[in-house]
Protein backbone atom coordinates (compact mmCIF):
# COMPACT_ATOMS: atom_id res chain seq x y z
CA UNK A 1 -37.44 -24.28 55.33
CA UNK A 2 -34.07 -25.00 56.25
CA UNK A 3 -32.39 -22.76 54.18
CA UNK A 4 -34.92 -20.56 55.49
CA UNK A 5 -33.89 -20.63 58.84
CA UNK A 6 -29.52 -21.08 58.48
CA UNK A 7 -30.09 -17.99 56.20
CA UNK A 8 -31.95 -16.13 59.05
CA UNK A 9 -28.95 -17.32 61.85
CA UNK A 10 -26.42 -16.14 59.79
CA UNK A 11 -28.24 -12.99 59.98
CA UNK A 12 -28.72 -12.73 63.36
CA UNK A 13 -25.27 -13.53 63.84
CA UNK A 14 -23.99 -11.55 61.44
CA UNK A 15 -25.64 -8.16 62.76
CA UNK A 16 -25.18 -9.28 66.15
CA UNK A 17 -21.69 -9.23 65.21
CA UNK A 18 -20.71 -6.39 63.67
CA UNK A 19 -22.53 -3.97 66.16
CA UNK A 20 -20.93 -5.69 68.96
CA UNK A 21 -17.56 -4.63 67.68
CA UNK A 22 -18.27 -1.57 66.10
CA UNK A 23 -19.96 -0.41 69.93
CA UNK A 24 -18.28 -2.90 72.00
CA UNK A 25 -21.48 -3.55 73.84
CA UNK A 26 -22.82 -6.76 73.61
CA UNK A 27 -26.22 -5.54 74.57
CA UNK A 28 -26.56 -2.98 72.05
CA UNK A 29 -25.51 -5.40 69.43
CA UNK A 30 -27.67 -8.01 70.91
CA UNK A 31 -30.93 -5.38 70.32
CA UNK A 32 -29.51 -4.37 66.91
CA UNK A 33 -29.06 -7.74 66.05
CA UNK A 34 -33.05 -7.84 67.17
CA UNK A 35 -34.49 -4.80 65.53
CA UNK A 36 -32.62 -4.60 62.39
CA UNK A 37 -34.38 -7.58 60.78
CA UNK A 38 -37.51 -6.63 61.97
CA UNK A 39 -37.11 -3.47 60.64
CA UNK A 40 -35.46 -4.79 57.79
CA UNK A 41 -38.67 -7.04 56.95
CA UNK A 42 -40.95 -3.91 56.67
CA UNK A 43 -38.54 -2.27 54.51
CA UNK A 44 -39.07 -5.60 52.10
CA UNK A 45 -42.95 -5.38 52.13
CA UNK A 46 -42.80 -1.94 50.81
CA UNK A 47 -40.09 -2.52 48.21
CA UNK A 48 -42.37 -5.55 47.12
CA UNK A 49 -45.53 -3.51 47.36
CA UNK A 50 -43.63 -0.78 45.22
CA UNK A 51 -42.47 -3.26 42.46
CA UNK A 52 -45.95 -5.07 42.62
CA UNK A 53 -47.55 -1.30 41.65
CA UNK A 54 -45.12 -0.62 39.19
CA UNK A 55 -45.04 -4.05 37.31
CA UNK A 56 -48.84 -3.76 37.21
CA UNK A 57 -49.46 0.07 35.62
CA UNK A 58 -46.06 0.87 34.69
CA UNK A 59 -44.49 3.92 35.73
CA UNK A 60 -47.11 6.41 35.17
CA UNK A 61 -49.57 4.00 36.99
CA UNK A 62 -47.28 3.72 39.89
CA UNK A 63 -46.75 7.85 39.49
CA UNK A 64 -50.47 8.44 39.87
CA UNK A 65 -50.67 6.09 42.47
CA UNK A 66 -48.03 8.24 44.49
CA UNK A 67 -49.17 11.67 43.77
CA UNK A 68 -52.59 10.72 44.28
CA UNK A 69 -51.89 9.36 47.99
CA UNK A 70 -49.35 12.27 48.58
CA UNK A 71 -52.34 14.81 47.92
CA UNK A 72 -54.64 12.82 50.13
CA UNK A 73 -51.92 12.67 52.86
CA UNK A 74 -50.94 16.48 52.38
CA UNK A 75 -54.75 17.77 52.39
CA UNK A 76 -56.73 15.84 55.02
C-alpha cells in the first residue's frame, strides 16, 4: 500500500508539474494534475477489459466481440 500511494504522489506531482510550466498557471496545472489520473484510470479499465477479451477468445473472439457491439451501436 505504500508503494501504492508514493507511486500515486509522484504522479500527482509529476503532472502537477509539468503543466504548471508548460502553462505557467498553477491552477490549470493544479486541475490537470486532478483530471489526468482520473482520466487516466478509465483509460486502464478499458485497456484491461481489452486484453482480458483478447486473452480469452483470441483475436477473432475479441474481433467478433467488436464488430458485433459496433453493429448494435451503429443500428439502434
Amino acid at each position: 500500500m505504500l508503494k501504492t500511494m508514493t507511486f500515486t504522489i509522484m504522479h500527482f506531482t509529476i503532472a502537477f508539474t509539468i503543466a504548471w510550466l508548460l502553462t505557467g498557471d498553477i491552477v490549470v496545472g493544479g486541475a490537470i494534475a486532478l483530471i489526468e489520473p482520473a482520466v487516466n484510470s478509465v483509460g486502464y479499465l478499458f485497456h484491461e477489459k481489452f486484453w482480458e477479451r483478447l486473452r480469452s477468445g483470441g483475436f477473432d473472439g475479441f474481433m467478433n466481440t467488436l464488430t458485433e457491439n459496433a453493429a448494435l451501436y451503429l443500428w439502434r
